[in-house]
Protein backbone atom coordinates (compact mmCIF):
# COMPACT_ATOMS: atom_id res chain seq x y z
CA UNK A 1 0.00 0.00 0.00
CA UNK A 2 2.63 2.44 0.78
CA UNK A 3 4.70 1.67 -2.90
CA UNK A 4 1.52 2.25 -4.01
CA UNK A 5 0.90 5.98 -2.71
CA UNK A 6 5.24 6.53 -3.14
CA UNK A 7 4.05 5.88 -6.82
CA UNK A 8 1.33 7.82 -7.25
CA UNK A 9 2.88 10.81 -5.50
CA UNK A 10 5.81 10.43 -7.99
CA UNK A 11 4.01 10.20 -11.17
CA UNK A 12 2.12 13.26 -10.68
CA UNK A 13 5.27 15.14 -9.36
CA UNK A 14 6.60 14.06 -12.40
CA UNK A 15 4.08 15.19 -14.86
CA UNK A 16 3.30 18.42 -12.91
CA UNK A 17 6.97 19.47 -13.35
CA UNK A 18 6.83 18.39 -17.16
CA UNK A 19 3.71 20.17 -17.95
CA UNK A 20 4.31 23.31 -15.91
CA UNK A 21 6.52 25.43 -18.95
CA UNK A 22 3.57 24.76 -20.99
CA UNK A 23 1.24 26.18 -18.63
CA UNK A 24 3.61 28.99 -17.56
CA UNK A 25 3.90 29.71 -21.21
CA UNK A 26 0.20 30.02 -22.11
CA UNK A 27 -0.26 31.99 -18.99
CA UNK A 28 2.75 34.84 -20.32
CA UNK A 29 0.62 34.57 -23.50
CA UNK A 30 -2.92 35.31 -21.71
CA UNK A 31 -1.61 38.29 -19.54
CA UNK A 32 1.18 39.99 -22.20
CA UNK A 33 0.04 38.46 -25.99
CA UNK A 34 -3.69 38.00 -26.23
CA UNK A 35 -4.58 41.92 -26.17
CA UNK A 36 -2.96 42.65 -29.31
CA UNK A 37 -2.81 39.06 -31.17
CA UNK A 38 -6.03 37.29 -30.11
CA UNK A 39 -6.55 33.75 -29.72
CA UNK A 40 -2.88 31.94 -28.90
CA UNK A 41 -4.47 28.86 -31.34
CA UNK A 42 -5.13 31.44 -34.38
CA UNK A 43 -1.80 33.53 -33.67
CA UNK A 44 0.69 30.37 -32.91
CA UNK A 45 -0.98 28.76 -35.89
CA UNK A 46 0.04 31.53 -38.54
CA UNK A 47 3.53 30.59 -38.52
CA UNK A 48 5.05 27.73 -39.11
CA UNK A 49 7.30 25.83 -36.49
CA UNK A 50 10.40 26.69 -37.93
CA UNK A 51 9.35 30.67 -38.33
CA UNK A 52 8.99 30.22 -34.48
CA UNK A 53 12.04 28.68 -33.58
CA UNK A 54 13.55 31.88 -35.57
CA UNK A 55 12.10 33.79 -33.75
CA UNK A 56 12.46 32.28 -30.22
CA UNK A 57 16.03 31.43 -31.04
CA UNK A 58 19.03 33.67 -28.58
CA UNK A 59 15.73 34.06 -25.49
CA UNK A 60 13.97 35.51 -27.80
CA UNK A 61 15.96 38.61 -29.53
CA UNK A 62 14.36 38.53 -33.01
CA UNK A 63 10.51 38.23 -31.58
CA UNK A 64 11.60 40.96 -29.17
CA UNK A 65 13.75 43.34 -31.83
CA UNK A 66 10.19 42.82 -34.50
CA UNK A 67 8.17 44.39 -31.56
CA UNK A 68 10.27 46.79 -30.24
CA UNK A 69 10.56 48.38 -34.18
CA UNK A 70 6.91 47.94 -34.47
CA UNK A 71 7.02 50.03 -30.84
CA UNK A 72 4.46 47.32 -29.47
CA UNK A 73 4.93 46.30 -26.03
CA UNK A 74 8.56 48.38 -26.29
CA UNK A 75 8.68 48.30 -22.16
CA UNK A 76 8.09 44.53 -21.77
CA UNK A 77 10.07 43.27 -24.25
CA UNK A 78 12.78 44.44 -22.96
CA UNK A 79 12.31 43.62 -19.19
CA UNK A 80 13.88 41.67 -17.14
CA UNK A 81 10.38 39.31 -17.06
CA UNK A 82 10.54 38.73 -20.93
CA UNK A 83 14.10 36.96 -20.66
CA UNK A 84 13.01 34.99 -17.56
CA UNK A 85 9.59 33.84 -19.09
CA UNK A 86 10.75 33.47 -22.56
CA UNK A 87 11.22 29.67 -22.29
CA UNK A 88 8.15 29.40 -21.16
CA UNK A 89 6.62 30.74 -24.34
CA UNK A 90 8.82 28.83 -26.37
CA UNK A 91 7.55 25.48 -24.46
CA UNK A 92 4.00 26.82 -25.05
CA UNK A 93 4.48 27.02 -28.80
CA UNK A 94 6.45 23.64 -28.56
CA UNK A 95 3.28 22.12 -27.21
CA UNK A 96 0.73 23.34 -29.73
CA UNK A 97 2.61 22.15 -32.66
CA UNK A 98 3.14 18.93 -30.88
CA UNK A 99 -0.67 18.73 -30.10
CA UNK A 100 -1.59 19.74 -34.09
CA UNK A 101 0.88 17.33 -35.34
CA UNK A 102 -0.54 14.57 -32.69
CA UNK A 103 -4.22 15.60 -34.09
CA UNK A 104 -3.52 15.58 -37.71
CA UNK A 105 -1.75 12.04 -38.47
């Protein structure tokens, strides 16, 4: 009975710490994204994966530099809170094209 609760306690440890980027991610996307590019489905789904990883590549630099000449979002993108939060995006992004690709074979 007790391997039995060890085990359960460890699976979900382990699948709360390999799910929590994603949800981390999604959440930066909610509070910082959504005002200006809607829906995370629609807006992640424009590009394609590699356009994203271009973008995401060096924490970030060339999704940050595209805003900040835009002027959108000038102050957050280049805080302190984009470079700590920016792998969290890029495991949100990771996930959806994972989850597309899963739905579409």
């Amino acid at each position: 009975m007790k391997r039995l609760i060890f085990l359960t306690v460890l699976v979900f440890t382990i699948v709360s710490l390999h799910a929590k980027p994603f949800f981390k991610g999604q959440k930066e996307y909610l509070r910082e994204c959504r005002s200006c590019h809607g829906s995370s489905q629609f807006f992640i789904g424009k590009f394609t994966p590699e356009r994203w990883k271009e973008l995401l590549r060096d924490k970030g630099k060339k999704l940050a530099f595209n805003h900040i000449q835009t002027k959108n979002s000038v102050e957050y993108f280049q805080s302190e809170q984009y470079l700590k939060r920016i792998q969290y995006i890029e495991a949100y992004v990771d996930y959806y094209f994972k989850k597309a690709q899963k739905h579409s074979q």
